[in-house]
Protein backbone atom coordinates (compact mmCIF):
# COMPACT_ATOMS: atom_id res chain seq x y z
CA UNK A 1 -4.60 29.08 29.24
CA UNK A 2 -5.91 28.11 32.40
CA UNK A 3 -5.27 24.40 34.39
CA UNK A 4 -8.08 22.85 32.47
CA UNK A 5 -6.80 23.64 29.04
CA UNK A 6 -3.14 22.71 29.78
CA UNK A 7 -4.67 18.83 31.08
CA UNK A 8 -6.51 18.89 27.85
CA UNK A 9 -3.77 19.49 25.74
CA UNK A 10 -1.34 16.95 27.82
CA UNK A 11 -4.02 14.69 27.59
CA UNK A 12 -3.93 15.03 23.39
CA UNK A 13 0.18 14.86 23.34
CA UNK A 14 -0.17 12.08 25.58
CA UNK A 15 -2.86 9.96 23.16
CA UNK A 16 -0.76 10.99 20.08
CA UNK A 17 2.32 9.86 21.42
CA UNK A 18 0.93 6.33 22.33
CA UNK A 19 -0.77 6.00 18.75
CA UNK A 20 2.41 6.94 17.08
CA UNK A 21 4.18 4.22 19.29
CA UNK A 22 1.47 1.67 18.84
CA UNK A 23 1.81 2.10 15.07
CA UNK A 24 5.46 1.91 14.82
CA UNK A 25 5.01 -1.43 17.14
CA UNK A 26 3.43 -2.88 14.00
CA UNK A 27 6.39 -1.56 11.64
CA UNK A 28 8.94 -2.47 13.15
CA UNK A 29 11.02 -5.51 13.66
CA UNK A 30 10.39 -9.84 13.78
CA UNK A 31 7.21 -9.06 16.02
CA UNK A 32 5.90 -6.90 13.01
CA UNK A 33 6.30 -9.25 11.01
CA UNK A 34 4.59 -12.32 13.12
CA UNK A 35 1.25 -9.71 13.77
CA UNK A 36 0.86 -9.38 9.78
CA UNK A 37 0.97 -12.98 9.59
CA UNK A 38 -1.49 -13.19 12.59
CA UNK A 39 -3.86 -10.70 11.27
CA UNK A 40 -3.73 -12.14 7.50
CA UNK A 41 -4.85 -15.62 8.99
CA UNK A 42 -7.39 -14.07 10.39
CA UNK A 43 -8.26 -11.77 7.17
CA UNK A 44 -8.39 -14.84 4.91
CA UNK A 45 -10.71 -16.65 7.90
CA UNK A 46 -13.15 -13.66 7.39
CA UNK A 47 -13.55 -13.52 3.41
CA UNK A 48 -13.77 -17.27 3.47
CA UNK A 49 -16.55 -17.21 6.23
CA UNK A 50 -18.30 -13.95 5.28
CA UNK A 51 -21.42 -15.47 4.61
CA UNK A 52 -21.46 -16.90 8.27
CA UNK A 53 -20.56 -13.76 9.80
CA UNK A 54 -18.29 -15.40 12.14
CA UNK A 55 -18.06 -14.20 15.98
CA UNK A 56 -15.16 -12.85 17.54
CA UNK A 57 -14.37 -16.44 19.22
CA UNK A 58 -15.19 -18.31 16.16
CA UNK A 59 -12.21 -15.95 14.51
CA UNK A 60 -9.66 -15.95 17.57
CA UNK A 61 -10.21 -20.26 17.38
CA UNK A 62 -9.41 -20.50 13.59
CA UNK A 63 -6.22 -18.89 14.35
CA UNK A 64 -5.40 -20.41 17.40
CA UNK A 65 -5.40 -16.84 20.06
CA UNK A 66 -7.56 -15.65 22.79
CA UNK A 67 -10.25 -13.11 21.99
CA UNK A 68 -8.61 -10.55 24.15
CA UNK A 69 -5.56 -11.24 22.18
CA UNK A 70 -6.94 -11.09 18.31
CA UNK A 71 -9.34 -8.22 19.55
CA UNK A 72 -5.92 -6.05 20.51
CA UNK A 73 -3.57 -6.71 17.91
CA UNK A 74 -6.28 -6.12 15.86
CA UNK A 75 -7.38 -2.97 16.98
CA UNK A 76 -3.64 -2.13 17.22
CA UNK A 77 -3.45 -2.96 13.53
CA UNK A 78 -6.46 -1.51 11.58
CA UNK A 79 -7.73 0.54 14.51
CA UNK A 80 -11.02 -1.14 13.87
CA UNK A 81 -12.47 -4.46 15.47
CA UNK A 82 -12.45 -7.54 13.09
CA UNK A 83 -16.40 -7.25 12.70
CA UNK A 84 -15.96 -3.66 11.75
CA UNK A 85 -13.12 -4.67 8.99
CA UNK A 86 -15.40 -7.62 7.87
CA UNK A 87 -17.69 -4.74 6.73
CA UNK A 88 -14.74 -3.33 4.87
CA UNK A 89 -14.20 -6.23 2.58
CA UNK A 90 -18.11 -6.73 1.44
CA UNK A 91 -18.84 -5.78 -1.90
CA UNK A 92 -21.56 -3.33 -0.96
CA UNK A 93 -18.23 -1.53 0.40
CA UNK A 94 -16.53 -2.13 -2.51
CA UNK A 95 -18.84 -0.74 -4.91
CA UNK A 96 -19.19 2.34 -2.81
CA UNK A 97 -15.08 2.59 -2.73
CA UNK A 98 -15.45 2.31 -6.81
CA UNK A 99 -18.04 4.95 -7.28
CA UNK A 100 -15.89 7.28 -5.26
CA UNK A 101 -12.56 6.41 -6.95
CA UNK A 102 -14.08 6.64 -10.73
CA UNK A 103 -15.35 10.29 -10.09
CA UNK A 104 -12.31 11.13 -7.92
CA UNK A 105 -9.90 9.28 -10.81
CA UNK A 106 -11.53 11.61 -13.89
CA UNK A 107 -10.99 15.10 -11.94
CA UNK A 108 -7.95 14.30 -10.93
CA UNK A 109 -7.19 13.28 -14.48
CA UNK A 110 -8.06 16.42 -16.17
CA UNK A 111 -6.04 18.40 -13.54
CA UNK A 112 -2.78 16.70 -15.58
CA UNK A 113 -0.79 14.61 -14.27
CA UNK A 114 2.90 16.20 -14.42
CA UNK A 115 2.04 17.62 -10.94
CA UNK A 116 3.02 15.15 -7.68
CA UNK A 117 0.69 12.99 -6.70
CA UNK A 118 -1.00 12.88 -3.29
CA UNK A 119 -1.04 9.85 -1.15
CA UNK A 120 -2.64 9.47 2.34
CA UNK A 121 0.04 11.99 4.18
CA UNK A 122 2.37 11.27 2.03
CA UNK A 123 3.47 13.38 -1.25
CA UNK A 124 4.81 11.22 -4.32
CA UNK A 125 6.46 12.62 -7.18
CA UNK A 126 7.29 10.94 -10.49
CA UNK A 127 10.76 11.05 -12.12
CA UNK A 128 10.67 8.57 -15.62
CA UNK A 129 13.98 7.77 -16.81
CA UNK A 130 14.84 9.03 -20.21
CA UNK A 131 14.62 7.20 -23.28
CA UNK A 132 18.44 6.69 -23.29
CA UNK A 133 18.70 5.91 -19.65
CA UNK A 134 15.64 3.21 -20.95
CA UNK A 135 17.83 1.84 -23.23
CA UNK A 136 20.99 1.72 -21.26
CA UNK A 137 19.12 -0.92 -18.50
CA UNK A 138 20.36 1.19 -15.54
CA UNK A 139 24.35 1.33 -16.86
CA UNK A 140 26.50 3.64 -14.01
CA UNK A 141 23.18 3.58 -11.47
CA UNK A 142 23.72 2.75 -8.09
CA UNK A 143 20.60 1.10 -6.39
CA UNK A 144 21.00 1.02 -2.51
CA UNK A 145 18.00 -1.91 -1.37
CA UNK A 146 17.26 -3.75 1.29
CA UNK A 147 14.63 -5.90 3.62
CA UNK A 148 12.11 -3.98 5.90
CA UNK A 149 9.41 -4.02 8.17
CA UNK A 150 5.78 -2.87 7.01
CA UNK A 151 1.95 -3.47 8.07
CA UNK A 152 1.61 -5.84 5.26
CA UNK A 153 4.72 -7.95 6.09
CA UNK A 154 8.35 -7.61 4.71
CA UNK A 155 8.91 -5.64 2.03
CA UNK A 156 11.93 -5.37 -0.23
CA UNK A 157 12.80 -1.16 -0.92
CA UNK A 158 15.19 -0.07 -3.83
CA UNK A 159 16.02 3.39 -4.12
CA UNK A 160 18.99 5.41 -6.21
CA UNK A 161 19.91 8.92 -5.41
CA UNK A 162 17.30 10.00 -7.70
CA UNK A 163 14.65 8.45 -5.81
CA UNK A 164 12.57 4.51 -4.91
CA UNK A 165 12.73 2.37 -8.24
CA UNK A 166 11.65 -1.00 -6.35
CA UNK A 167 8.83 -1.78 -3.61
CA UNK A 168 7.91 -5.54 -3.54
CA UNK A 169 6.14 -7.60 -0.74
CA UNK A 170 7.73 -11.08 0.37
CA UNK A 171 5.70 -13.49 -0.30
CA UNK A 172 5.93 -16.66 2.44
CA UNK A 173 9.43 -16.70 3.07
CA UNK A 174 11.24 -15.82 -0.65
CA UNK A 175 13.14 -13.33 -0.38
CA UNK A 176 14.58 -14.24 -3.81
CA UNK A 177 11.42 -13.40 -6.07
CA UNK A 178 12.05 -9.27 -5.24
CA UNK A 179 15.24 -9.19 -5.63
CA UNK A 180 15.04 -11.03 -9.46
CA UNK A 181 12.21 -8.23 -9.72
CA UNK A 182 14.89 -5.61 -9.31
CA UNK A 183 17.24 -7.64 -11.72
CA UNK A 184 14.99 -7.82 -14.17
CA UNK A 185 14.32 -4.15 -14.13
CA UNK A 186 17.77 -2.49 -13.62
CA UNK A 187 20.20 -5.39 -15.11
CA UNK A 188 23.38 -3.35 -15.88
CA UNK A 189 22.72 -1.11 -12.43
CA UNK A 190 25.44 -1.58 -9.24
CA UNK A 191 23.38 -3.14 -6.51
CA UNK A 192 24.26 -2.71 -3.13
CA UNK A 193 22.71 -4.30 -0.15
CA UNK A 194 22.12 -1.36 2.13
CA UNK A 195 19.26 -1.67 5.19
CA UNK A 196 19.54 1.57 6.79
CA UNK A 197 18.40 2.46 3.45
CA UNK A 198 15.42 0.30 3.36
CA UNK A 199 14.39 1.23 6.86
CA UNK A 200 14.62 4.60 6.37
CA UNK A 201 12.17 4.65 3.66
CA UNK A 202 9.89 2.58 5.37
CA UNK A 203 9.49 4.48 8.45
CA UNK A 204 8.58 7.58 5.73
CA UNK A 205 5.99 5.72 3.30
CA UNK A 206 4.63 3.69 6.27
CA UNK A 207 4.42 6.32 9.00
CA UNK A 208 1.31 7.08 11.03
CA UNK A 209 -0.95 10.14 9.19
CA UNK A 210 -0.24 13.19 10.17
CA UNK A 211 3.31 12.17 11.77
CA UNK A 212 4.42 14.83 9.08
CA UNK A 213 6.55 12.39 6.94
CA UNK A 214 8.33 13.64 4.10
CA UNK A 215 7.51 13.25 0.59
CA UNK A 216 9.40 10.41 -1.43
CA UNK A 217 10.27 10.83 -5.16
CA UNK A 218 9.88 7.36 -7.54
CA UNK A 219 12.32 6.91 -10.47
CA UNK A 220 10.14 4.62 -13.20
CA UNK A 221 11.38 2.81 -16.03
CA UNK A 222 8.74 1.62 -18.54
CA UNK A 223 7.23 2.53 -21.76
CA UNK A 224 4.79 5.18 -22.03
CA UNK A 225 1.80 3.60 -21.67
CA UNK A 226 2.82 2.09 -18.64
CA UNK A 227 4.03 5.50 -16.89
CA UNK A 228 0.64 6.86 -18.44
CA UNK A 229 -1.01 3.92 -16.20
CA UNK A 230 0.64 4.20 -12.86
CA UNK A 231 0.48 8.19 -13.07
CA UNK A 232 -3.08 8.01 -12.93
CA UNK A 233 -3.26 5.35 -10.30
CA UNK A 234 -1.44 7.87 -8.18
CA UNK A 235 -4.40 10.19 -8.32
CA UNK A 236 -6.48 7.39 -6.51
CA UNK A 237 -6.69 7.97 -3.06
CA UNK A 238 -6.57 6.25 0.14
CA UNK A 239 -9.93 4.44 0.72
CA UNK A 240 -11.27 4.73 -3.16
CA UNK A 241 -10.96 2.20 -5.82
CA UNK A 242 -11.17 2.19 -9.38
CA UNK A 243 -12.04 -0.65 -12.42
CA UNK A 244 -9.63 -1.45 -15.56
CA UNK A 245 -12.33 0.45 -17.27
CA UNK A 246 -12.13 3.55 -15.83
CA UNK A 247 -8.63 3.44 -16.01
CA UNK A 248 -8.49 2.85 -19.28
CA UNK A 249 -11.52 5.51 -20.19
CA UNK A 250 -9.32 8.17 -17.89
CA UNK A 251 -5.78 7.50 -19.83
CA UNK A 252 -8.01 7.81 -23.28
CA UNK A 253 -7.81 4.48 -24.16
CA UNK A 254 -10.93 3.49 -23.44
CA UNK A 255 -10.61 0.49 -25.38
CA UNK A 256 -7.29 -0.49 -24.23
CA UNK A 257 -8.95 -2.16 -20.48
CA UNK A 258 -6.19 -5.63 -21.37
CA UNK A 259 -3.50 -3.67 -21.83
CA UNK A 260 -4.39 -1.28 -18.85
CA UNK A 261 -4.21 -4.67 -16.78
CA UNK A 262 -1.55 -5.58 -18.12
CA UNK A 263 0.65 -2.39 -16.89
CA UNK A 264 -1.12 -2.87 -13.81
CA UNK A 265 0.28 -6.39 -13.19
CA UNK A 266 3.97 -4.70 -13.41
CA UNK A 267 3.66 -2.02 -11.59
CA UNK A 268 7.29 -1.99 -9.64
CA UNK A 269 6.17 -0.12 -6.76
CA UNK A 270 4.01 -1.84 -4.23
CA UNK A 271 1.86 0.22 -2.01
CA UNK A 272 3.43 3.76 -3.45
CA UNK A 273 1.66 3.24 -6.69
CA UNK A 274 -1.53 1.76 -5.49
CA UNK A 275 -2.20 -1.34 -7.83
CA UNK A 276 -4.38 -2.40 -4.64
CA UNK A 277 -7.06 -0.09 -5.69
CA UNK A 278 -7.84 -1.53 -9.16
CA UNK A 279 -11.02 -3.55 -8.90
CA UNK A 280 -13.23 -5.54 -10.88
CA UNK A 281 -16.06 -4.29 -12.19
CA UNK A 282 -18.06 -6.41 -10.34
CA UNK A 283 -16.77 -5.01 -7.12
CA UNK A 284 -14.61 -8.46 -6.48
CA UNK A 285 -11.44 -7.93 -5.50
CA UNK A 286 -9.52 -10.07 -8.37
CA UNK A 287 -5.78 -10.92 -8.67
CA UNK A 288 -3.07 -9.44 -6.79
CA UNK A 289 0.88 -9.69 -7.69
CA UNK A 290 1.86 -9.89 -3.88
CA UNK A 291 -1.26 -12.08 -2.86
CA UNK A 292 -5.05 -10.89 -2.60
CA UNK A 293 -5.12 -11.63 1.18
CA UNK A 294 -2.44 -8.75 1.43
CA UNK A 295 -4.41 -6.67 -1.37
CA UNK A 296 -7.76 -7.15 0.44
CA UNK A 297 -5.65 -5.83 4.08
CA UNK A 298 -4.47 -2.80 2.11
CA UNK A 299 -8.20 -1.65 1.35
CA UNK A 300 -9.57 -2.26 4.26
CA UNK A 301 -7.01 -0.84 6.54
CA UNK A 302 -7.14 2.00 4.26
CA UNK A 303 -10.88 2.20 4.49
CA UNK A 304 -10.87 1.73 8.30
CA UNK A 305 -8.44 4.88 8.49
CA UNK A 306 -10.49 6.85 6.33
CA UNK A 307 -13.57 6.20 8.20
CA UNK A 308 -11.90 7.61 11.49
């Protein structure tokens, strides 16, 4: 390897190790926290103004920053300018994303679905508690959780030593509303507040791609339909999108779009089991548990990743 080369390769070490430090920047701590907000602002500024295709400075104003400002946290955050994420969030782009995800949804549906999942960098795999453990509500489980950190604001993380069993988004400022969610689904389980825990996990599901993260197991309780549901929205990947519908056509129930909604709505694990990527029909974006601004931010950070 001769001078040139070795500059080269310094030169790629050197651009990885600022990317991996710029995207921690936005997972980690109060300041992570305070950018989400920022860039949400700004996110619900664009869909409300899409039609007007607002400028740079008519963004940075509605959210009170400088255009230097907005423009680098921005960038920082998507690693795409606002104007280029705007595109991300039409419906043109969103019918694209569900074209993609239907054809993508049905192969990876007749592959079976008792292999692990793949997400972004990430490797999921699925461990459903047993009808008794069902029926016991969680009795002698331990569930370590805790507040952390993410790109889409503070999340809430339970795990056990058998894997995650709880990812939920704070909305505003309640912290209470996740917790009750774990409540609800584990009642007779010892909880234990436990934030090394919850950072930990973080840093894994939220790390930069290709940072060579380690896979994460999820421990579901539900009924089978509903473990039939969010199995096969773990074979949608990053930056693809699928309808009710489809869903519904690729678990065999083609009739059964409601009730495929319905599971969808309770999906317990934010982000991990991508309820984000369950459109309308129409292409709209529709309803999200943890708020559509934060749903639409999802997608098109997604979709800004995938596009390079």
């Amino acid at each position: 390897m001769n001078d040139a080369d070795t500059l080269r390769g310094d030169r790629r070490v050197t651009s990885t190790i600022r990317f991996l430090e710029a995207r921690r920047a936005m997972t980690d701590g109060p300041q992570a926290l305070k950018d989400y907000h920022r860039v949400e602002a700004v996110i619900r500024y664009l869909e409300a103004h899409a039609a007007e295709q607002p400028s740079l400075h008519d963004a940075a104003a509605a959210v009170g920053l400088s255009e230097f400002y907005l423009q680098r946290l921005f960038r920082r955050w998507a690693g795409v300018s606002p104007k280029r994420f705007l595109q991300f969030l039409t419906v043109q782009h969103a019918k694209w994303a569900l074209r993609e995800g239907l054809s993508v949804l049905a192969t990876a549906y007749e592959a079976g679905l008792s292999g692990p999942g793949r997400l972004h960098d990430l490797f999921v795999s699925v461990d459903a508690v047993t009808p008794g453990e069902f029926k016991a509500a969680g009795r002698d489980l331990d569930i370590r959780y805790g507040f952390a950190a993410s790109p889409f604001g503070e999340c809430l993380i339970a795990a056990t030593d058998r894997g995650i069993c709880g990812l939920a988004f704070v909305v505003g400022d309640d912290r209470t509303a996740p917790m009750e969610q774990i409540a609800r689904a584990w009642p007779d389980a010892r909880r234990r507040e436990d934030p090394a825990t919850a950072t930990g996990y973080a840093e894994r599901i939220f790390s930069p791609a290709g940072s060579g993260a380690p896979g994460v197991t999820l421990l579901l309780k539900g009924t089978n339909f509903q473990l039939k549901v969010w199995q096969a929205l773990l074979q949608i990947p990053a930056s693809a999108a699928t309808s009710y519908g489809a869903l519904a056509e690729a678990i065999d129930q083609p009739t059964a779009a409601r009730a495929v909604g319905s599971a969808v709505g309770k999906n317990p694990i934010a982000f991990l089991i991508p309820c984000h990527r369950v459109l309308r029909e129409s292409g709209a974006f529709g309803g999200y548990r943890w708020g559509v601004a934060r749903k639409q931010a999802m997608l098109g950070w997604e979709a800004a990743r995938a596009a390079g």
